[in-house]
Structures are given as C-alpha cells and as structure tokens.
C-alpha atoms as a PDB file:
ATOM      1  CA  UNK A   1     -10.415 -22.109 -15.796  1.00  0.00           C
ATOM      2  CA  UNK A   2     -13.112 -21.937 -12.996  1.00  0.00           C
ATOM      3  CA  UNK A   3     -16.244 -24.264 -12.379  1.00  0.00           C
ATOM      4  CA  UNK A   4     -19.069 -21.853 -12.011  1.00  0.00           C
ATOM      5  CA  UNK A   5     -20.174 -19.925  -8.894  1.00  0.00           C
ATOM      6  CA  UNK A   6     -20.016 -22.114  -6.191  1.00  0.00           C
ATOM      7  CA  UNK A   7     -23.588 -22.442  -4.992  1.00  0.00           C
ATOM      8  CA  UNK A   8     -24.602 -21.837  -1.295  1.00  0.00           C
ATOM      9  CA  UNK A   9     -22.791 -23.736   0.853  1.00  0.00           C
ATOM     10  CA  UNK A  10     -20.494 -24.703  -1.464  1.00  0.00           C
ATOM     11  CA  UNK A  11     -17.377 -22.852  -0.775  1.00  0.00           C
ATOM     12  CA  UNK A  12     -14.623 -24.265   1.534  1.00  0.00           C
ATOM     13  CA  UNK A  13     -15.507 -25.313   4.927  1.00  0.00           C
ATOM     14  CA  UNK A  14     -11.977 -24.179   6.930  1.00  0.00           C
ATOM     15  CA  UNK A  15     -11.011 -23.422  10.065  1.00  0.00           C
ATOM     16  CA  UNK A  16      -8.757 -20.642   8.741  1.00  0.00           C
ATOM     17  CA  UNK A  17      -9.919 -17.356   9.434  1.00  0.00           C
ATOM     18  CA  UNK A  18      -8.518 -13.932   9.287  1.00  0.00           C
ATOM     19  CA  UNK A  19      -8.283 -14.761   5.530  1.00  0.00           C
ATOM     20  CA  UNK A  20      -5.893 -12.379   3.521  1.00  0.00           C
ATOM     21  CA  UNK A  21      -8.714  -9.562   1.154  1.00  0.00           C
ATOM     22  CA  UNK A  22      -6.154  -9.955  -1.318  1.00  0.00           C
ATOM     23  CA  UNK A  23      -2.812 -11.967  -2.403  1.00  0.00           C
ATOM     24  CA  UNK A  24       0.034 -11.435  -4.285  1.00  0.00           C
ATOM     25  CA  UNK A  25       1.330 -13.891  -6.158  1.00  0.00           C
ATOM     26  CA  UNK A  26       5.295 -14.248  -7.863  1.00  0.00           C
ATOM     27  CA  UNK A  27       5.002 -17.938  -9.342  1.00  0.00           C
ATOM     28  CA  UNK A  28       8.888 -18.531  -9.691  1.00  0.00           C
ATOM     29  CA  UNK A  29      10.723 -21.491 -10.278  1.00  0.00           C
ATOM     30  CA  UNK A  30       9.077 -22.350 -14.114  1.00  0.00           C
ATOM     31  CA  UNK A  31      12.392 -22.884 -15.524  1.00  0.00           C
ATOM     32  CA  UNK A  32      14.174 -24.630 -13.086  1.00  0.00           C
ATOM     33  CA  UNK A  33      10.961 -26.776 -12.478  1.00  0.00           C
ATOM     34  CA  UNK A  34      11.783 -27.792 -16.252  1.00  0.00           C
ATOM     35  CA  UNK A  35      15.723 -28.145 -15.698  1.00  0.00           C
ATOM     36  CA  UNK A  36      14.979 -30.941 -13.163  1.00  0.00           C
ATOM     37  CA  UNK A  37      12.865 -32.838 -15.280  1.00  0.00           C
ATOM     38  CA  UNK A  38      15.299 -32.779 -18.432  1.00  0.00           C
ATOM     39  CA  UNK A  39      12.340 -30.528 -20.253  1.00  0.00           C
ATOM     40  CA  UNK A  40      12.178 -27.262 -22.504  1.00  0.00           C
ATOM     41  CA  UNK A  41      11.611 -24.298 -20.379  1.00  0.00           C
ATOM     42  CA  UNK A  42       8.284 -23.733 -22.328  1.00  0.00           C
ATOM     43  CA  UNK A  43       7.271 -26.700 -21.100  1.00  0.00           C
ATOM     44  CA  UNK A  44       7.515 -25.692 -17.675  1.00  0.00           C
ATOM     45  CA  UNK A  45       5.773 -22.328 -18.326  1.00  0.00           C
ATOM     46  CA  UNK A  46       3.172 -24.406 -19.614  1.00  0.00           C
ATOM     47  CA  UNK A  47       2.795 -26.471 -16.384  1.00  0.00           C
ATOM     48  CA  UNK A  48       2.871 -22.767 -14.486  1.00  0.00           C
ATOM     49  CA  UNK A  49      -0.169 -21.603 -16.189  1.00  0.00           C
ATOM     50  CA  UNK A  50      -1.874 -25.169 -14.942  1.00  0.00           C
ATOM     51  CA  UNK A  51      -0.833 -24.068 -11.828  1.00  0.00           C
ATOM     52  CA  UNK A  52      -1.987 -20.726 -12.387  1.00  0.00           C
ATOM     53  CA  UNK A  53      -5.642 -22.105 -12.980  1.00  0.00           C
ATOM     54  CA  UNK A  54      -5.636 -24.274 -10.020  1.00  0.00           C
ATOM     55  CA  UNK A  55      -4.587 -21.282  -7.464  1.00  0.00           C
ATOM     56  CA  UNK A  56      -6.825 -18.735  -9.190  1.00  0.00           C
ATOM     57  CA  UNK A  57     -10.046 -21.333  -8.435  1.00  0.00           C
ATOM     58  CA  UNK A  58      -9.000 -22.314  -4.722  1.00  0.00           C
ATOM     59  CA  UNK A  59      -8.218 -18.511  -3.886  1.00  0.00           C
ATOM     60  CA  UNK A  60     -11.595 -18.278  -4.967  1.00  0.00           C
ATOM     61  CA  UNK A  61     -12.756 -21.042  -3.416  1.00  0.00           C
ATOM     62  CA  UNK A  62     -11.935 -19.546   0.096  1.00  0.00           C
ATOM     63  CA  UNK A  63     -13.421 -16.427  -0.789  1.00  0.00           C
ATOM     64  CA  UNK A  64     -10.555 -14.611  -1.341  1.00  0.00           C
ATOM     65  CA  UNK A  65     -11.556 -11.171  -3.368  1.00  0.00           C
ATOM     66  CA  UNK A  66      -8.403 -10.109  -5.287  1.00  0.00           C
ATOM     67  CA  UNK A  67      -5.518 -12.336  -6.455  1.00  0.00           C
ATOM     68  CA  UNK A  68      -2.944 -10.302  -8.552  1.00  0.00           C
ATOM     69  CA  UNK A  69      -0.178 -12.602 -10.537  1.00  0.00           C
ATOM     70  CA  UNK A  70       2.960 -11.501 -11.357  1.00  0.00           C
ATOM     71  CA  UNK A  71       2.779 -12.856 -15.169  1.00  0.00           C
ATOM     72  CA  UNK A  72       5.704 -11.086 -16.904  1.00  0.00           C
ATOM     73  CA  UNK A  73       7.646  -7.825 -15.748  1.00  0.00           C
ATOM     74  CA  UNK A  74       9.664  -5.374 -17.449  1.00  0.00           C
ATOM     75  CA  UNK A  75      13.343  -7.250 -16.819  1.00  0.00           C
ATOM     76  CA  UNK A  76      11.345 -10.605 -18.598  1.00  0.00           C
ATOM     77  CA  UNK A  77      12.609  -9.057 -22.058  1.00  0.00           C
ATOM     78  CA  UNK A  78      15.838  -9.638 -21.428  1.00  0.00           C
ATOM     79  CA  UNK A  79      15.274 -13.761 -21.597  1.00  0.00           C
ATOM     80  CA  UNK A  80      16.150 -15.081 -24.924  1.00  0.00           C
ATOM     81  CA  UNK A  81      13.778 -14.593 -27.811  1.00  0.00           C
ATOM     82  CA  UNK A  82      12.213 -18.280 -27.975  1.00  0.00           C
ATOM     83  CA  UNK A  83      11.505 -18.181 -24.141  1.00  0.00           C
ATOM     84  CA  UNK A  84       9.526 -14.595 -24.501  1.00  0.00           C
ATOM     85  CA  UNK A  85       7.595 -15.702 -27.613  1.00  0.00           C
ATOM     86  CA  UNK A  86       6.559 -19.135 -25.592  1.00  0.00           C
ATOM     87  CA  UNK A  87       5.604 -16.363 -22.991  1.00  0.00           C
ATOM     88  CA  UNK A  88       3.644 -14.453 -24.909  1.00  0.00           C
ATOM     89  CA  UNK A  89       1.912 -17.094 -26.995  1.00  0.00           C
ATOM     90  CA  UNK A  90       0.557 -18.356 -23.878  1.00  0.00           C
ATOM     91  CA  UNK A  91      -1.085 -15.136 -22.572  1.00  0.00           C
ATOM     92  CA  UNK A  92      -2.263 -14.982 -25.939  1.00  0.00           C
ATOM     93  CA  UNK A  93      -3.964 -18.134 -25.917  1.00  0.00           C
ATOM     94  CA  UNK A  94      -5.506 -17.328 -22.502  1.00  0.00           C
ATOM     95  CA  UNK A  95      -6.458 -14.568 -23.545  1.00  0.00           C
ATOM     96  CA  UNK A  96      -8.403 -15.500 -26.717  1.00  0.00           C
ATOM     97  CA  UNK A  97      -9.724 -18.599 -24.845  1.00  0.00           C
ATOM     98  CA  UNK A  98     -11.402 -16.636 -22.348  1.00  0.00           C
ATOM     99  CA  UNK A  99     -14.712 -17.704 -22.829  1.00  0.00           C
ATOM    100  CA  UNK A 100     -13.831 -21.463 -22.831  1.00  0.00           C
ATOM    101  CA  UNK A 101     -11.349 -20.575 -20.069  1.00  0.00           C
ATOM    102  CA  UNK A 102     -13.762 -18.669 -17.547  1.00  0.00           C
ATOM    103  CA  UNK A 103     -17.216 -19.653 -19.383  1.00  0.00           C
ATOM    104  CA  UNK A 104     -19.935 -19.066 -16.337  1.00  0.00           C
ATOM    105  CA  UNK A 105     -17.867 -17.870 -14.160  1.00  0.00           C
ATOM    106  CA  UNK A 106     -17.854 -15.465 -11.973  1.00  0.00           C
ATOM    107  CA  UNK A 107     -14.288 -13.691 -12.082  1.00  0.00           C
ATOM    108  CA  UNK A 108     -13.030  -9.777 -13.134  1.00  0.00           C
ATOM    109  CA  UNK A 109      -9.929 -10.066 -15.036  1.00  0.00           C
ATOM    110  CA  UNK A 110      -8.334  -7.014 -15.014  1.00  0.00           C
ATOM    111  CA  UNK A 111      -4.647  -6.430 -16.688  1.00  0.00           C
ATOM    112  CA  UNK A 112      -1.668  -4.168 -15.030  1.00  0.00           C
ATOM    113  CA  UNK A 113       1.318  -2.869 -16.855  1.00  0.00           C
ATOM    114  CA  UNK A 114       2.481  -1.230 -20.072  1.00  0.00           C
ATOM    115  CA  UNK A 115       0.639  -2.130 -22.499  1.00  0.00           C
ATOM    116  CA  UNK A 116       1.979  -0.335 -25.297  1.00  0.00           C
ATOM    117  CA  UNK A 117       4.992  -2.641 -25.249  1.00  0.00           C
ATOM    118  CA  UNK A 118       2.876  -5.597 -25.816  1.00  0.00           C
ATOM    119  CA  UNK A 119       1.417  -6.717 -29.061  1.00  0.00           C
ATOM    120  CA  UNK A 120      -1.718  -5.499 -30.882  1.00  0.00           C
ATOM    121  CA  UNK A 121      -3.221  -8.286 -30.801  1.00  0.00           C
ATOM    122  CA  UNK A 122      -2.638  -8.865 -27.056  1.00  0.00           C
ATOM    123  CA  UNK A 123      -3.884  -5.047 -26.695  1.00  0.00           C
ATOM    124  CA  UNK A 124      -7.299  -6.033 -28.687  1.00  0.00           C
ATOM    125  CA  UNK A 125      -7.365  -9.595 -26.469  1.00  0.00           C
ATOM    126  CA  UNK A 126      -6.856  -7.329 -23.062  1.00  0.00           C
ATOM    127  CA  UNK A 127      -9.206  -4.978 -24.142  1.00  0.00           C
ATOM    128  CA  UNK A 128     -11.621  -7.713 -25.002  1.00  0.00           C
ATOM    129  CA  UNK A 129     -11.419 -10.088 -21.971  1.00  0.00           C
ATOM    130  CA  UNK A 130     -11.575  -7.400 -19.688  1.00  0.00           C
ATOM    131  CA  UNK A 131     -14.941  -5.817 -20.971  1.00  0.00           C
ATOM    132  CA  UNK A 132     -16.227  -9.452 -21.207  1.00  0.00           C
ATOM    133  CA  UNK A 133     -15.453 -10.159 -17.091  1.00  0.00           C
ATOM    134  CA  UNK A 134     -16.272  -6.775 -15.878  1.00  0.00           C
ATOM    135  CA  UNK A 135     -20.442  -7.800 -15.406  1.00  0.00           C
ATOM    136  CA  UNK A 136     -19.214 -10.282 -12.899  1.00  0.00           C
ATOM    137  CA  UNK A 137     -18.704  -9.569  -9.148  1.00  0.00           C
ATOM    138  CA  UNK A 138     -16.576 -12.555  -7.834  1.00  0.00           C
ATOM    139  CA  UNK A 139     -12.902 -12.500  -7.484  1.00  0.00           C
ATOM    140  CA  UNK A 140     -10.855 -10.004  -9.097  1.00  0.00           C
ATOM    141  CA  UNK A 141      -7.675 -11.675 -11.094  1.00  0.00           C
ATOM    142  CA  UNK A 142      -5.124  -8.629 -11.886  1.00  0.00           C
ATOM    143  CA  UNK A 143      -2.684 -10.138 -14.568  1.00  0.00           C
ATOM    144  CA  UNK A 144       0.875  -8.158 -14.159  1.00  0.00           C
ATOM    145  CA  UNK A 145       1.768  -8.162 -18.224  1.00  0.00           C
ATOM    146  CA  UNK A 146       4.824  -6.298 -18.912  1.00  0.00           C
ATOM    147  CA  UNK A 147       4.914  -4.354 -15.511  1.00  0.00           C
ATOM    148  CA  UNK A 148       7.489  -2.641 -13.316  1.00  0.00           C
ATOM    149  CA  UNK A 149       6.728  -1.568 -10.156  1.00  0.00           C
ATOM    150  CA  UNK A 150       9.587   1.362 -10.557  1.00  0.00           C
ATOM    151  CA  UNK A 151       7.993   2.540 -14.002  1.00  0.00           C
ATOM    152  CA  UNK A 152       4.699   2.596 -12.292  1.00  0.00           C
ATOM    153  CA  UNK A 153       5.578   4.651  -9.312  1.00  0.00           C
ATOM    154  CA  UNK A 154       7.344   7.090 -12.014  1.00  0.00           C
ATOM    155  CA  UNK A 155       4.274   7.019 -14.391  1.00  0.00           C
ATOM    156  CA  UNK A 156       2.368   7.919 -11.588  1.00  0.00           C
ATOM    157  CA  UNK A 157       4.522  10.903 -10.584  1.00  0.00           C
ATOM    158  CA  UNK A 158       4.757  11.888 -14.136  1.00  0.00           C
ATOM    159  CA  UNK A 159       0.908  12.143 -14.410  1.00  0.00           C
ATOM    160  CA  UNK A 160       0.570  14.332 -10.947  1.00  0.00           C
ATOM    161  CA  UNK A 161       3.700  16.638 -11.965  1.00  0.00           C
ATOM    162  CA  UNK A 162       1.058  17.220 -15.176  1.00  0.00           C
ATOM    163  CA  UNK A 163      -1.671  18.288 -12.778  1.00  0.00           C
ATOM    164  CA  UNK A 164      -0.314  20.389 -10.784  1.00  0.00           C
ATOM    165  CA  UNK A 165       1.858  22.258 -13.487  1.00  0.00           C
ATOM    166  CA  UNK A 166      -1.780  22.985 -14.850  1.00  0.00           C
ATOM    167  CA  UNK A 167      -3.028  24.016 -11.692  1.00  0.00           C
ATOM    168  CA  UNK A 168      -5.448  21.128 -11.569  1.00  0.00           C
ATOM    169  CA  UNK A 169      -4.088  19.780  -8.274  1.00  0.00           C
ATOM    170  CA  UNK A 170      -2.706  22.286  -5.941  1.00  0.00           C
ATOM    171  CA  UNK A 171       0.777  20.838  -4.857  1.00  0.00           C
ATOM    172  CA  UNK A 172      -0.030  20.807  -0.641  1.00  0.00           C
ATOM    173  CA  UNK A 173      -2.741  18.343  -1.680  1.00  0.00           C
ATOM    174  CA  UNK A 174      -0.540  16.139  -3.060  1.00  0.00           C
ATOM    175  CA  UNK A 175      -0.457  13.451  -0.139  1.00  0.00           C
ATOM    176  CA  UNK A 176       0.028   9.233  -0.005  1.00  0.00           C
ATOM    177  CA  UNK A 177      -3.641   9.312  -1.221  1.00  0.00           C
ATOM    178  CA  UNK A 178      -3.372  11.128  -4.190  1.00  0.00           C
ATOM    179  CA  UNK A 179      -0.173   8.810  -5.530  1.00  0.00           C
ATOM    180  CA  UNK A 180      -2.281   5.779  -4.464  1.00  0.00           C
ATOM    181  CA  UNK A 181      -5.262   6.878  -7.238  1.00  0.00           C
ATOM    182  CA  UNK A 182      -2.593   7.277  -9.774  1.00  0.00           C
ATOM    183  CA  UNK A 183      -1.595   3.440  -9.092  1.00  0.00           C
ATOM    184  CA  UNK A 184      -2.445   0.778 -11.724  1.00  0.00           C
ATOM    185  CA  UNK A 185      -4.247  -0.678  -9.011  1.00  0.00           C
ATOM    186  CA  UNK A 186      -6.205   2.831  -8.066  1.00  0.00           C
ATOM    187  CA  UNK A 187      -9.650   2.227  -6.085  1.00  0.00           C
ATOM    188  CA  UNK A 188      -8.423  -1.604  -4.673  1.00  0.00           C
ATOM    189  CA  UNK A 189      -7.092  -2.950  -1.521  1.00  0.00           C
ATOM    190  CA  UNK A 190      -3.167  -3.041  -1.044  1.00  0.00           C
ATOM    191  CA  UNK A 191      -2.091  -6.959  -0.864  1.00  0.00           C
ATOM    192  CA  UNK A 192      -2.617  -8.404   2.395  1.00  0.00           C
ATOM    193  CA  UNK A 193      -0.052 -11.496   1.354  1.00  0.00           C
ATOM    194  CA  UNK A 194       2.414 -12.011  -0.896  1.00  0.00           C
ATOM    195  CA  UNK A 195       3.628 -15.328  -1.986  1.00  0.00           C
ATOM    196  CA  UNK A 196       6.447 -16.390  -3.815  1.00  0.00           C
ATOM    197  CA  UNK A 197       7.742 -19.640  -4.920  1.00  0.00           C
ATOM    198  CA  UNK A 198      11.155 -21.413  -5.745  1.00  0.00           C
ATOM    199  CA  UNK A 199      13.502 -20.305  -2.599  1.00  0.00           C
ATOM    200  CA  UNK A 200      13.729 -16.246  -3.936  1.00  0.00           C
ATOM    201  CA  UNK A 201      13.425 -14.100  -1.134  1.00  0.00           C
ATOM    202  CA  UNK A 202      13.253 -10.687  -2.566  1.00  0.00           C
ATOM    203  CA  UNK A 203      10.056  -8.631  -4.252  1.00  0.00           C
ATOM    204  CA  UNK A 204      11.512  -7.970  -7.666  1.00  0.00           C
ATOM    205  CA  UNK A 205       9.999  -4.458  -8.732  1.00  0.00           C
ATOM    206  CA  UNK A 206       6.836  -6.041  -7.830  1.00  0.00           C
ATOM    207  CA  UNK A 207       3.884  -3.703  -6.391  1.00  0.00           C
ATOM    208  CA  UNK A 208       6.361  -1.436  -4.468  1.00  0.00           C
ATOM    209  CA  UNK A 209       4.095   0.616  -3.519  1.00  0.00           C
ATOM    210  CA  UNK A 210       1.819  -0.939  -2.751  1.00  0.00           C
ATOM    211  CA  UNK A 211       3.024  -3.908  -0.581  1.00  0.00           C
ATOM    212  CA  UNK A 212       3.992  -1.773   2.226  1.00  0.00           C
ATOM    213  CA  UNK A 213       2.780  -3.292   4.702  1.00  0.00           C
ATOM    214  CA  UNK A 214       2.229  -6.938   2.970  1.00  0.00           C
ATOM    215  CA  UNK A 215       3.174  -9.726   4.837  1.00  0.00           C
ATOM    216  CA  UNK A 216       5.866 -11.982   2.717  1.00  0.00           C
ATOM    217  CA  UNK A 217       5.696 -15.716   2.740  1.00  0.00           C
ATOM    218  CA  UNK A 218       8.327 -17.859   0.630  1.00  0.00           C
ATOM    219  CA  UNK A 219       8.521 -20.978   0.099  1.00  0.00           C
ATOM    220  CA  UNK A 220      11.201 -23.257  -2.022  1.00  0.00           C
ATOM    221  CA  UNK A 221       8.206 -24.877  -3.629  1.00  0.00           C
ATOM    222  CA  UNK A 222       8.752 -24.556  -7.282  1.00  0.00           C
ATOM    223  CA  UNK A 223       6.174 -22.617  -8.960  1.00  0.00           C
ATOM    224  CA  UNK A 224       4.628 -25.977 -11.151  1.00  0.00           C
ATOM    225  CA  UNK A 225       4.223 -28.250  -7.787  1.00  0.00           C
ATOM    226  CA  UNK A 226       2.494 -25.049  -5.697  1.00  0.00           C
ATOM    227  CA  UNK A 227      -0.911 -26.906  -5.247  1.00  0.00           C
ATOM    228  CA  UNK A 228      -3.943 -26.281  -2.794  1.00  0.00           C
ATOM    229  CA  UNK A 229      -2.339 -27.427   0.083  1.00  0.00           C
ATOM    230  CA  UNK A 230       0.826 -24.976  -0.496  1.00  0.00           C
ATOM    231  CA  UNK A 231      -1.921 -22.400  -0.905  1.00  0.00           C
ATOM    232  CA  UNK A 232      -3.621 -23.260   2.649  1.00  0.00           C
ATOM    233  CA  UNK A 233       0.271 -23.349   4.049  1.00  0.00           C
ATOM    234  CA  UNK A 234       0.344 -19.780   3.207  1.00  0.00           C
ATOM    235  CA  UNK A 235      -2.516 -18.903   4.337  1.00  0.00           C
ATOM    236  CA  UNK A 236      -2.097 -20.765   8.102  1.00  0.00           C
ATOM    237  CA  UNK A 237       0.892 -18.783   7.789  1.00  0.00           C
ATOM    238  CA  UNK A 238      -0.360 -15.057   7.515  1.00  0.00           C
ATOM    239  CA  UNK A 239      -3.838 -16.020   9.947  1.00  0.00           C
ATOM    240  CA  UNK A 240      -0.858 -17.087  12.639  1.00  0.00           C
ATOM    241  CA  UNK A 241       0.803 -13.672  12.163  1.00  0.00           C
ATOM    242  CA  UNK A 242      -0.125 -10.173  13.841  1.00  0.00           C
ATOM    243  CA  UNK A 243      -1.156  -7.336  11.532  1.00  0.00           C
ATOM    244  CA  UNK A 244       0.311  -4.097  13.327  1.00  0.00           C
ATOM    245  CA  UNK A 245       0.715  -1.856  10.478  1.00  0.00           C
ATOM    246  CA  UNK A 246       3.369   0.341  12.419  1.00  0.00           C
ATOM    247  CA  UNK A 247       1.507   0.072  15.724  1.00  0.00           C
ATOM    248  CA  UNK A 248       2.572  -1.842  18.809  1.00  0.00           C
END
C-alpha cells in the first residue's frame, strides 16, 4: 500500500503549513460513484479502497501522524446482504495481505470498533496485522470496522459506572479526562480535520466525542475520484482557517 520510508529529503516539499496532527476521514459516495458509471456497487467499493491506498500514502507523505478512516459503522448492516459481504471480503483481503500491502513500511495500523460483531477470522486478521505494524513509528492508520460513535461513548460510560461502583474511581474524579481514556482512541490526539466526500454534510455517529472541536471540510467529490490534489484542497482549507478552540 505504501513505498517504504521516504528517505531524507524525500517527503513533500509544500508551502502548506499548519498541517492538521491528525485527519478524519468519511470516504462517501462508493455507490453512487458506481451508479454513474452503470457498475455493481462492489465495484465501486473496490475503486474506494484504491483510493483508500492513495490518501493513506500522501497523508503520509506530508507527514501527517494519524489518519483514522471511517471503513464500516454500525448502521452499514442494514445494506443488503451481497453489498456487506463485498464489504467485508475486502477488509478481509486487506487484512490478510498486509504484508504485501504495507511490506517495509513504516505505518501502525490500529482497528476501532466492535469487534465481536465481526468475523473470527477478521478478529484473528485484526489481531494479527496490528501486532505485525505496532514495531513501526510512522503514521498511525485507525481503521473504523463496525463502529458507532454512540455505542462507544456508552461503552465507555458503562466501563466507568463499573469503577466507581467498585470504588476503584471515586465519582468527583470522574472529569472529560477520565471519559477520554475510556475512548477507543485513548492516549491519541482528537482529529484536527475531518473530511468527507460525496456532498453529505453531517458526521454520522462518527468520533462524537472526539471531534469537538474538529474543523469539517466537505466536498461533493465522490469518494473514488478524491485524489492528492483533493487531499491538498483540504488541507489549504483547514491551514487558511483559525483554530480558537472556544477562545476569541
């Protein structure tokens, strides 16, 4: 999926600066992509992962350190059975393929979400992939598999209500803090960016939490034609913009 670790000097020479830590990414618009071009919807899935792979390596490219994709969410189980299979048989094969996929690079993949509503085989491929990336100390790809941003917040108050029921955590400690390390995404940045394709302008259950105070860019790019210089749109975008965080 990547070329190796760009050697010195190597990476992107841009006049961009104030460069997001980390993105979020909602790569809409597979199925309509296919629609327009009289194709199966799996096809256009398929032509989202290529996608995929090409954002994943400029993000890194520009030294961007986290990149989290919104691969498949809770509501995606509601699509009809041949779409989800496609769906999952791809992750699959990504999955498996790792080491032809990511062989000498240097990128963390790390996986978000429920896993116990996946497959066991996708379990043992997660578990796999992500022990096989963690010696690396480049980019960090978090895959969204089967995740909810409502369930997660819940899951997270679930497992602090058990704390503090067994006196483990005293409930005036309980503070924004202490749900942040009970996040899927506990110990990393917040997204500084989120981007989302194919003219939807909402978040979808998508790091709630956590995107606070992320600025949103959309665009009406479908997901399949989002290429490098959509990617450097976005980011011109959010270095033009004025990070306040509440402040004046």
């Amino acid at each position: 999926m990547f070329k190796k670790k760009p050697e010195k000097g190597k990476k992107i020479t841009t006049e961009l600066v104030n460069l997001p830590t980390h993105i979020a990414i909602i790569p809409d618009g597979n199925r309509r992509w296919a629609k327009l071009h009289n194709l199966p919807k799996e096809i256009g899935h398929k032509e989202g992962a290529y996608t995929f792979k090409k954002i994943v390596k400029e993000a890194y490219r520009y030294g961007i350190k986290y990149i989290t994709f919104y691969a498949f969410s809770t509501e995606n189980w509601s699509r009809d059975e041949k779409e989800v299979s496609a769906l999952m048989n791809l992750m699959l094969n990504f999955l498996k393929n790792a080491e032809k996929e990511i062989a000498g690079d240097n990128v963390v993949i790390k996986v978000i979400g429920d896993r116990t509503g996946l497959s066991e085989e996708i379990q043992r491929q997660i578990e796999r992939v992500e022990k096989l990336t963690s010696v690396n100390d480049g980019i960090i790809l978090f895959l969204a598999i089967n995740y909810g941003g409502r369930m997660e917040i819940a899951n997270a108050v679930k497992n602090i209500a058990l704390k503090a029921v067994s006196g483990d955590l005293p409930i005036d400690e309980i503070n924004e803090s202490t749900v942040s390390s009970h996040l899927y995404t506990a110990g990393y940045p917040d997204p500084d960016l989120l981007i989302r394709t194919s003219m939807e302008e909402r978040i979808s259950n998508f790091l709630l939490y956590q995107m606070a105070y992320t600025e949103l860019y959309f665009t009406d790019v479908l997901w399949p034609d989002f290429d490098e210089k959509e990617l450097k749109k976005a980011l011109v975008s959010y270095q033009e913009r004025k990070i306040r965080f509440g402040g004046i």
